[in-house]
N, C-alpha and C. Protein backbone atom coordinates (compact mmCIF):
# COMPACT_ATOMS: atom_id res chain seq x y z
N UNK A 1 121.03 166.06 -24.25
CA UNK A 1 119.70 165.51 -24.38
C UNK A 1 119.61 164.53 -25.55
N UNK A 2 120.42 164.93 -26.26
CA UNK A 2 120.15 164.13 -27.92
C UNK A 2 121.05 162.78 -27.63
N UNK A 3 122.17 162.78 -26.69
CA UNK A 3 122.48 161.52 -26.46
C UNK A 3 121.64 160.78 -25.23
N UNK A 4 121.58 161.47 -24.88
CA UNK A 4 120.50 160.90 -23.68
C UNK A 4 118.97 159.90 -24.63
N UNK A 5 118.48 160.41 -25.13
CA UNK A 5 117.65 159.66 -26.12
C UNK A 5 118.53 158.64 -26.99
N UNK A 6 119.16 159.28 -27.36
CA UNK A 6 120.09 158.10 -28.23
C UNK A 6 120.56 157.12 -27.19
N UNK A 7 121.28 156.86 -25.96
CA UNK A 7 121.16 156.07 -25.45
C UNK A 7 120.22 155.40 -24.44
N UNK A 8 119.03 155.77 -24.32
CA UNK A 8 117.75 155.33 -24.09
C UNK A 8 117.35 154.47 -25.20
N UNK A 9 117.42 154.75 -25.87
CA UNK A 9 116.75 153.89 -27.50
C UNK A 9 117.54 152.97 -27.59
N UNK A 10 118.68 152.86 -27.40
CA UNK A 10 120.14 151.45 -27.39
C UNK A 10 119.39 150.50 -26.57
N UNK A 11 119.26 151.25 -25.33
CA UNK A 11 118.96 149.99 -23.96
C UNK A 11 117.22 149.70 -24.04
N UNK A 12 116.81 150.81 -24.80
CA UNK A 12 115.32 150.15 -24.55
C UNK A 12 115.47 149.02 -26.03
N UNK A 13 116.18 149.24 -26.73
CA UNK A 13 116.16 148.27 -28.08
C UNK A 13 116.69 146.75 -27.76
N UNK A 14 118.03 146.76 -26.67
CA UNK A 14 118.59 145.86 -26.41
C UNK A 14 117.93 145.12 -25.58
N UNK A 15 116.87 145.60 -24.39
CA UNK A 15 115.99 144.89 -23.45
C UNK A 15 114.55 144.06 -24.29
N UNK A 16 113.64 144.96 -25.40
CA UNK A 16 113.02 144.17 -26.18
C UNK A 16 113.94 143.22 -27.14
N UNK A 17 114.71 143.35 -27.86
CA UNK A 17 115.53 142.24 -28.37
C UNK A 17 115.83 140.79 -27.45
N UNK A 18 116.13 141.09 -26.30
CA UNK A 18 116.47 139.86 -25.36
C UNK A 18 115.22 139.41 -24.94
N UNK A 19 114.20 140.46 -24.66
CA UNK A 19 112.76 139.72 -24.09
C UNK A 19 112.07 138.77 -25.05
N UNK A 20 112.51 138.79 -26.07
CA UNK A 20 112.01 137.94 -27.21
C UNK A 20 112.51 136.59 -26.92
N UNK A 21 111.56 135.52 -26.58
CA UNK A 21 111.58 134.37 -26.99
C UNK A 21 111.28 133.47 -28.09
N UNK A 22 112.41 133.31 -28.80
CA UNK A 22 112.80 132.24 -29.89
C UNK A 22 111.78 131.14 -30.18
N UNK A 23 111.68 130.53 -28.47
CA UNK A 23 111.07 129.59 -28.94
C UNK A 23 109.79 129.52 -28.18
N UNK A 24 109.49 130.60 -28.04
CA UNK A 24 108.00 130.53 -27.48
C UNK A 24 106.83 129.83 -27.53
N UNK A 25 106.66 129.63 -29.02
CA UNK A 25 105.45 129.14 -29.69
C UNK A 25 105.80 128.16 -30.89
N UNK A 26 107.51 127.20 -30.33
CA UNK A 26 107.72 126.20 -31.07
C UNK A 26 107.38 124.79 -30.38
N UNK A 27 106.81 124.23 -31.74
CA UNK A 27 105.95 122.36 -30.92
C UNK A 27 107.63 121.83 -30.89
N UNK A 28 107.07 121.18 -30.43
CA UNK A 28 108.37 120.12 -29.95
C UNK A 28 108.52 118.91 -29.56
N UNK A 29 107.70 118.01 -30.71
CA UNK A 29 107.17 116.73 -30.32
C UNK A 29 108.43 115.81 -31.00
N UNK A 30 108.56 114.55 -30.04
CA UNK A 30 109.36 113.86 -30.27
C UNK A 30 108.93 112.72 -31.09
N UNK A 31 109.18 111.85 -32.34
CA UNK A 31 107.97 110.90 -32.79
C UNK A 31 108.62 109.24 -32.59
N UNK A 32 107.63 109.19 -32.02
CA UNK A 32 107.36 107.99 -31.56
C UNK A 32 106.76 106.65 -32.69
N UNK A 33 106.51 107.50 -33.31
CA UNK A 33 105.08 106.68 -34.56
C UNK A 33 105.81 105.98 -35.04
N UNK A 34 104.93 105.09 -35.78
CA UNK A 34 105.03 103.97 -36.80
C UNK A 34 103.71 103.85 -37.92
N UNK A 35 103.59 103.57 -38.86
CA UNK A 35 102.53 103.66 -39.75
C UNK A 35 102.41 102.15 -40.72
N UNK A 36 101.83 101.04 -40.57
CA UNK A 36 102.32 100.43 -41.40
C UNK A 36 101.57 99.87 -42.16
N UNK A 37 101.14 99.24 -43.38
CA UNK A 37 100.15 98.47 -44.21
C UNK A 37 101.09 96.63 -43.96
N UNK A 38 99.68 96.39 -44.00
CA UNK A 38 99.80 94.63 -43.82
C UNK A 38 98.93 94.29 -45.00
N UNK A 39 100.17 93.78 -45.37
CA UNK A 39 100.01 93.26 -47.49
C UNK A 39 99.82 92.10 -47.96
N UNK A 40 99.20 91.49 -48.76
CA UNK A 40 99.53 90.17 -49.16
C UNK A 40 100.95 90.03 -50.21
N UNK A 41 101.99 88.98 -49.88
CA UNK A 41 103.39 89.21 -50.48
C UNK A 41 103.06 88.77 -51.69
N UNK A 42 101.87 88.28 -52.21
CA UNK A 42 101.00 88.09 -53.78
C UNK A 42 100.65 88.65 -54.46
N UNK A 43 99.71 89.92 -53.92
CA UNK A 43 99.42 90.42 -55.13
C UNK A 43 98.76 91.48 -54.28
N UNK A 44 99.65 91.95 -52.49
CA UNK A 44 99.73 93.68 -52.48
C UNK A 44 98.62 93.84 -51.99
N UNK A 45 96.98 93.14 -51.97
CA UNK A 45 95.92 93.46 -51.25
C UNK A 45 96.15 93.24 -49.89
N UNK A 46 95.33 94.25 -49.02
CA UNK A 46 95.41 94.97 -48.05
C UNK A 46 94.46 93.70 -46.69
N UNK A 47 95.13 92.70 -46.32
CA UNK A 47 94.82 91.64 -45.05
C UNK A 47 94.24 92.02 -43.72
N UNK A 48 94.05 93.61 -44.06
CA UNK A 48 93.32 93.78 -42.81
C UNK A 48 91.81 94.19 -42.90
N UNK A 49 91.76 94.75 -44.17
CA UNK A 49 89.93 94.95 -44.32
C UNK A 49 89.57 94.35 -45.54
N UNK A 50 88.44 94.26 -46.05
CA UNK A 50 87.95 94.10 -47.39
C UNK A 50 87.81 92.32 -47.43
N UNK A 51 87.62 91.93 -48.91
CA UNK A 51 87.32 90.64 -48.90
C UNK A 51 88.62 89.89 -49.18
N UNK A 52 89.89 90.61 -48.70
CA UNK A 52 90.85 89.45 -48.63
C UNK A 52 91.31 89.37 -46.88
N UNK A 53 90.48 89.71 -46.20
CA UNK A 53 90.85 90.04 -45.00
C UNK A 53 91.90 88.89 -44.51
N UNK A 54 92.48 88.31 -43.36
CA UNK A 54 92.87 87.74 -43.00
C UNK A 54 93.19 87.36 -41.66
N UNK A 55 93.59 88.77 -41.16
CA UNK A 55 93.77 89.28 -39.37
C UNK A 55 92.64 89.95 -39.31
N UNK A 56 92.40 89.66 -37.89
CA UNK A 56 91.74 89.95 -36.54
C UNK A 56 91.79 90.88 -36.26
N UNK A 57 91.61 92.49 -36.36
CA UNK A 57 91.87 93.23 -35.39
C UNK A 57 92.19 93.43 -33.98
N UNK A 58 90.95 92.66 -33.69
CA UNK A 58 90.89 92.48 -32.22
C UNK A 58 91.76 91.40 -31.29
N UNK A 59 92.95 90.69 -32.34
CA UNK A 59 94.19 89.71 -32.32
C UNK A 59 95.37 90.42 -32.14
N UNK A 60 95.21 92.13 -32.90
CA UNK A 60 96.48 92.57 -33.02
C UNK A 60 97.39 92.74 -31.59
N UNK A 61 98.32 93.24 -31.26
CA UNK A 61 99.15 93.25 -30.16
C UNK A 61 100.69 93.94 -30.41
N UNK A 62 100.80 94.95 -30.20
CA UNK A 62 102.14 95.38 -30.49
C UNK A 62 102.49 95.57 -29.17
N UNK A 63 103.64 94.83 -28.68
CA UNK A 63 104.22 94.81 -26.79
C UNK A 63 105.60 94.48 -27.20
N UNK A 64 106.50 95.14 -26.01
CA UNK A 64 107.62 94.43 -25.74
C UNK A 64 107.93 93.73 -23.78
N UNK A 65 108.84 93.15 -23.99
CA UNK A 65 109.45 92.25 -22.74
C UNK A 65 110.52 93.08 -22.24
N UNK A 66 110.45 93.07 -20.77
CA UNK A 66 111.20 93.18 -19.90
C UNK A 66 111.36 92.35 -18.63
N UNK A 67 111.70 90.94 -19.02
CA UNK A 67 111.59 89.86 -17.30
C UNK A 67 110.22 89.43 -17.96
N UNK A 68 109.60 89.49 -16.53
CA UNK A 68 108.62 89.48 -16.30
C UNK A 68 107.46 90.45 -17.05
N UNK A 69 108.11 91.62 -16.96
CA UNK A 69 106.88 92.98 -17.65
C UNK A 69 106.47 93.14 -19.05
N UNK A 70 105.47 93.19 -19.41
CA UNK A 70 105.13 92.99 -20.76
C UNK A 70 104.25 94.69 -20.91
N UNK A 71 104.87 95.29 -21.44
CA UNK A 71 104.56 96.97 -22.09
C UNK A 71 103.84 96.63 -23.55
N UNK A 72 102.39 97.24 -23.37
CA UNK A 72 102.01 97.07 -24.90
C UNK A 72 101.55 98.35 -25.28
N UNK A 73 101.24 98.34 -26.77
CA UNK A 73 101.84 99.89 -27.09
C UNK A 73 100.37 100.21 -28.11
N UNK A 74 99.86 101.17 -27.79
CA UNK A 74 98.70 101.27 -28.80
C UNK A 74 98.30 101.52 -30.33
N UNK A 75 97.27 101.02 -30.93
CA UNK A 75 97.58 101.74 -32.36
C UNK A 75 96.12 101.69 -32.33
N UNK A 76 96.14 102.31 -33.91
CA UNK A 76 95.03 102.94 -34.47
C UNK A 76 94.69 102.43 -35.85
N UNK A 77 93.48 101.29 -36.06
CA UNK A 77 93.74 100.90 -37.75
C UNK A 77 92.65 101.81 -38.01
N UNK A 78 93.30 102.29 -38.82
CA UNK A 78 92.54 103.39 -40.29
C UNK A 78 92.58 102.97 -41.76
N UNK A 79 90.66 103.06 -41.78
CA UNK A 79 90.61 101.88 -43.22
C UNK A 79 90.36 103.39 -44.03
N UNK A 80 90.96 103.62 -45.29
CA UNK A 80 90.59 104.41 -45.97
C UNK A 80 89.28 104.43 -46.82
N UNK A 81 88.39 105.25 -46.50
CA UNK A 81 86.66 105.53 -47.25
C UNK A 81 87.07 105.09 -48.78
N UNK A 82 86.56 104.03 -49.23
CA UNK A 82 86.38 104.08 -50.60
C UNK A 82 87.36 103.20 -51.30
N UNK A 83 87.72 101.98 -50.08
CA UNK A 83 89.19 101.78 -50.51
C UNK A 83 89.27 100.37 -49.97
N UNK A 84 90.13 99.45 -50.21
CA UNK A 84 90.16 98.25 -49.14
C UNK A 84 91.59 98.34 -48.67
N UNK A 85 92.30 99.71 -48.42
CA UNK A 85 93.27 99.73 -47.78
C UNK A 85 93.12 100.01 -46.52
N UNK A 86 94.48 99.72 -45.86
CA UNK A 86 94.38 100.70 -43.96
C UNK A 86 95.56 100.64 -43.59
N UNK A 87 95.98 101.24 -42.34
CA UNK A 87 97.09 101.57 -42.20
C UNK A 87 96.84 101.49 -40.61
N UNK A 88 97.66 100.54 -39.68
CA UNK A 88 98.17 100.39 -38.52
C UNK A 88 98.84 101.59 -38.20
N UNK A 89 98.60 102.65 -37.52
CA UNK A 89 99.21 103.50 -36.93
C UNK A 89 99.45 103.27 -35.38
N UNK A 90 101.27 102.75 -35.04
CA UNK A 90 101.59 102.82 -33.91
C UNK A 90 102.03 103.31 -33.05
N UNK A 91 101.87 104.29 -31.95
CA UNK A 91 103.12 104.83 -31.13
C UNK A 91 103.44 103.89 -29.96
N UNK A 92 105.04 103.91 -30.36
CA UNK A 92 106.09 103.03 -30.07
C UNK A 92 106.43 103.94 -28.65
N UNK A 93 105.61 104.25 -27.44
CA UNK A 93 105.89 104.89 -26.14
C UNK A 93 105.77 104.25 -24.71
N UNK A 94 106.47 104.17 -24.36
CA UNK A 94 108.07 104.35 -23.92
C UNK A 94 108.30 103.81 -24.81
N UNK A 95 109.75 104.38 -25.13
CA UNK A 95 110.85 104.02 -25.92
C UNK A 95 111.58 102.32 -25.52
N UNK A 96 111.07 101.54 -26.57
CA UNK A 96 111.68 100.08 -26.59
C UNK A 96 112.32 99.69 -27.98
N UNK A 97 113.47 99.48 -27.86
CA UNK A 97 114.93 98.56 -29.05
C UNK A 97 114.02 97.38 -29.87
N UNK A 98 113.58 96.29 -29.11
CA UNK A 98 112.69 95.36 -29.30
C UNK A 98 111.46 94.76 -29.42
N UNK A 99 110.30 95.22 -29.96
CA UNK A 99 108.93 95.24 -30.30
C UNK A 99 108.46 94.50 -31.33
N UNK A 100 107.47 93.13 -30.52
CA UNK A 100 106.78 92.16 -31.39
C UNK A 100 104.97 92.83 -31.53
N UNK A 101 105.37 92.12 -33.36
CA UNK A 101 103.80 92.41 -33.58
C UNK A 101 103.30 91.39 -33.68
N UNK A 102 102.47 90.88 -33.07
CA UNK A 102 101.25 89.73 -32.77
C UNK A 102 100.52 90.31 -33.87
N UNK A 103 100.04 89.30 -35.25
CA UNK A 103 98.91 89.72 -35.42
C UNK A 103 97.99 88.54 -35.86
N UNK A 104 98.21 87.75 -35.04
CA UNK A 104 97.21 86.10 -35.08
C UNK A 104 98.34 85.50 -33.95
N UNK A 105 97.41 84.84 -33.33
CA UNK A 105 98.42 83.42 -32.30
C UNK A 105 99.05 82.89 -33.10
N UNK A 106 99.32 82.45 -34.22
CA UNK A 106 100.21 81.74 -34.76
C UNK A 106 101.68 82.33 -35.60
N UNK A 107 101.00 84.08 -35.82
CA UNK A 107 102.06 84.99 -36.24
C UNK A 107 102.20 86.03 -35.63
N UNK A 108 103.78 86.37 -34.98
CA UNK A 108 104.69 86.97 -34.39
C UNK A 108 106.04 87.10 -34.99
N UNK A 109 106.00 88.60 -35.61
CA UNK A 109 106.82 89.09 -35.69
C UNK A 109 107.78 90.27 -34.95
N UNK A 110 108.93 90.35 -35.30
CA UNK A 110 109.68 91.20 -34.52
C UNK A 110 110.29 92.37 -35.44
N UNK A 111 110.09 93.93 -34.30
CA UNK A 111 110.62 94.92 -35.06
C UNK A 111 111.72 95.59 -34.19
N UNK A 112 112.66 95.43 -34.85
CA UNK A 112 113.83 96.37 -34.06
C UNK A 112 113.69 97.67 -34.38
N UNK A 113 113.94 98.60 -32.96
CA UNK A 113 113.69 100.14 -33.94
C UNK A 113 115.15 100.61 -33.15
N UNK A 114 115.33 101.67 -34.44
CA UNK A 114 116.35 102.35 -33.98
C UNK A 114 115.93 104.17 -34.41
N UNK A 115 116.89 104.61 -33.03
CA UNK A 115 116.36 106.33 -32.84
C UNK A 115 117.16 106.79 -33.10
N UNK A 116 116.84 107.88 -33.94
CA UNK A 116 117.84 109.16 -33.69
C UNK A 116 117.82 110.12 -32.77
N UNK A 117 119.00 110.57 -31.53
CA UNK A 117 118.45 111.83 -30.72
C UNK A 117 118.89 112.97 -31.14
N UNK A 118 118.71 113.89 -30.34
CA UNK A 118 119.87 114.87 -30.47
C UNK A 118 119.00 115.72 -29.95
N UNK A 119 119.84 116.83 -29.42
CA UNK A 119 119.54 117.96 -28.29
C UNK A 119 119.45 119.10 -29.51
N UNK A 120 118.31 120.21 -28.84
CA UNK A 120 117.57 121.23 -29.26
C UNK A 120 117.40 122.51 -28.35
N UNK A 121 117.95 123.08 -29.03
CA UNK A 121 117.92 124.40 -27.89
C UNK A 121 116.72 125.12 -27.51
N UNK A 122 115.66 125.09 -27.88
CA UNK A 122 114.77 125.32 -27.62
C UNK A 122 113.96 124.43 -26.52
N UNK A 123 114.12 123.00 -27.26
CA UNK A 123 113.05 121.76 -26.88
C UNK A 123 113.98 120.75 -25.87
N UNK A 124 115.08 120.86 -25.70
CA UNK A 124 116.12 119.70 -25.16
C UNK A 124 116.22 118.85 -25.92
N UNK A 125 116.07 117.55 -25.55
CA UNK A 125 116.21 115.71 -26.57
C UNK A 125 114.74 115.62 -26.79
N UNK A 126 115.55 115.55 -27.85
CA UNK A 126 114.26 115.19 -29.30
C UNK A 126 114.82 113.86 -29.41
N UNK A 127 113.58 112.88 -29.73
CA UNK A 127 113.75 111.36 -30.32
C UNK A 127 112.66 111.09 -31.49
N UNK A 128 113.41 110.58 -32.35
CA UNK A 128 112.67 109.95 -33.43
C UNK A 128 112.62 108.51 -33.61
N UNK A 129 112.07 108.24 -34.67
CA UNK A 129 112.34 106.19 -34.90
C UNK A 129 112.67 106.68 -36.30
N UNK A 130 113.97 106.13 -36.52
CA UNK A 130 115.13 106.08 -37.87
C UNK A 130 114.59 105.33 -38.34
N UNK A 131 114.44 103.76 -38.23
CA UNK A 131 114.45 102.55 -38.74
C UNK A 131 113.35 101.53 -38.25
N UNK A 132 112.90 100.71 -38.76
CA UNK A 132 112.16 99.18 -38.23
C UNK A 132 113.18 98.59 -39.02
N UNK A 133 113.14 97.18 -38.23
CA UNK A 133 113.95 96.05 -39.02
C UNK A 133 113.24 95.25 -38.75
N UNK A 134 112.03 94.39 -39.55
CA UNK A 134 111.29 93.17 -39.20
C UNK A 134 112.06 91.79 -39.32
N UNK A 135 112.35 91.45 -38.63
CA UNK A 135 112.00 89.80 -38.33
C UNK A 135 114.10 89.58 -38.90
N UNK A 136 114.53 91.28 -38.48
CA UNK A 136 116.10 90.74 -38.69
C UNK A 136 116.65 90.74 -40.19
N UNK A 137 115.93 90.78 -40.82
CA UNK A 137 115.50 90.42 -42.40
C UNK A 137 116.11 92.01 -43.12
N UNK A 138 114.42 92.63 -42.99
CA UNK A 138 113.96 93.33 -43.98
C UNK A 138 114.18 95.44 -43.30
N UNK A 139 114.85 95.94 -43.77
CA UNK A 139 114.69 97.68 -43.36
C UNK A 139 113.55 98.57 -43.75
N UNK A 140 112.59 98.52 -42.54
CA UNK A 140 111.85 99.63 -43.25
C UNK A 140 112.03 100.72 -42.66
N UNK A 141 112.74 102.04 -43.62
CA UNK A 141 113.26 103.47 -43.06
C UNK A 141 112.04 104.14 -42.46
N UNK A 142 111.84 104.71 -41.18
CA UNK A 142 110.60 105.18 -40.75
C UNK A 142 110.44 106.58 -41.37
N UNK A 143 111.09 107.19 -42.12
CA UNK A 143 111.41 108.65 -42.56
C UNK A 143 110.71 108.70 -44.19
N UNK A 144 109.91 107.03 -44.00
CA UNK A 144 109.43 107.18 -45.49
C UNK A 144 108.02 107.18 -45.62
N UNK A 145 107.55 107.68 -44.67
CA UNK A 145 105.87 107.46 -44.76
C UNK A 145 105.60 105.47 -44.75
N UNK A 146 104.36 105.08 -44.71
CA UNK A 146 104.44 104.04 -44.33
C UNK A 146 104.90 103.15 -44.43
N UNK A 147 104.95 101.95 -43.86
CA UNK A 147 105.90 100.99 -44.13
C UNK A 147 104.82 99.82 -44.48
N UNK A 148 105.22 99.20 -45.97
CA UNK A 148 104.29 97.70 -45.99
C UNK A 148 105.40 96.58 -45.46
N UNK A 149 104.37 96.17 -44.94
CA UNK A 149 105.05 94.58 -44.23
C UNK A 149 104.06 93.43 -45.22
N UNK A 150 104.59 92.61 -46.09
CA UNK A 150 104.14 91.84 -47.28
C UNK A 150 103.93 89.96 -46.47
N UNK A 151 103.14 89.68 -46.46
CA UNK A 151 102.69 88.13 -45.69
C UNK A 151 102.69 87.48 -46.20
C-alpha cells in the first residue's frame, strides 16, 4: 500500500509537472517600431511643433516601393504636454529593407532597416528592427530609444 501511494504521487507529480505550460501567459510581440525626433541640425529645436515648426504633418508619408505598389506605413506624432518636443512613432509593418520618409514634397529621405530574427520556443520568429540607416549616411541603432534625425 505504502508503495502504491508512493507511486501514485510519482505519476500524479509527473502528469501536473508536464500539464504546465511555460508559455502560457507569455506576450510575444515582434517590434516593428520606430520612434524618431525631427531636429533642427542648428540648434536641436524640435521642426515639428512649436514656433520653429517647419513640416506639415499632414505632408508626412512613411511608404515603400514594390513595381508598381506603394505600401505606406502608419505613425503617430506625439507632442509632449509642456514641451515643444514630439516624437514620430512608426510601425514599419509588413516588413520592408527600404523605407522613404516624405516629410515635405521637396524632402525625401531614405531609411534602410535591418532585423534581427530568431526563433523562440514558446513564440516561433520573433523580428525586431536592429538598425535605421538614413540617407546611406548616418546609423541610427533602433535598440536606443529614439532616434533624432537633425535637418
Amino acid at each position: 500500500m505504502r508503495h502504491f501511494k508512493f507511486t501514485l504521487l510519482v505519476v500524479f507529480s509527473g502528469v501536473l509537472f508536464h500539464s504546465c505550460d511555460r508559455c502560457d501567459n507569455l506576450d510575444c510581440p515582434s517590434n516593428y517600431h520606430g520612434q524618431f525626433r525631427v531636429v533642427s541640425a542648428i540648434d536641436g529645436k524640435d521642426l515639428l511643433f512649436g514656433p520653429n515648426k517647419v513640416y506639415d504633418l499632414d505632408q508626412i508619408k512613411f511608404y515603400s516601393t514594390n513595381g508598381a505598389d506603394t505600401t505606406y506605413f502608419g505613425y503617430l506624432p506625439i507632442k509632449f504636454p509642456n514641451a515643444n518636443d514630439s516624437i514620430l512613432f512608426v510601425r514599419f509593418f509588413p516588413k520592408n529593407e527600404i523605407v522613404y520618409m516624405r516629410l515635405s514634397n521637396v524632402d525625401v529621405d531614405t531609411l534602410n532597416i535591418s532585423y534581427n530574427t530568431f526563433e523562440s520556443k514558446c513564440c516561433g520568429m520573433i523580428v525586431n528592427i536592429s538598425n535605421f540607416r538614413l540617407n546611406n549616411l548616418i546609423d541610427l541603432p533602433a535598440d536606443q530609444g529614439t532616434q533624432v534625425i537633425k535637418k
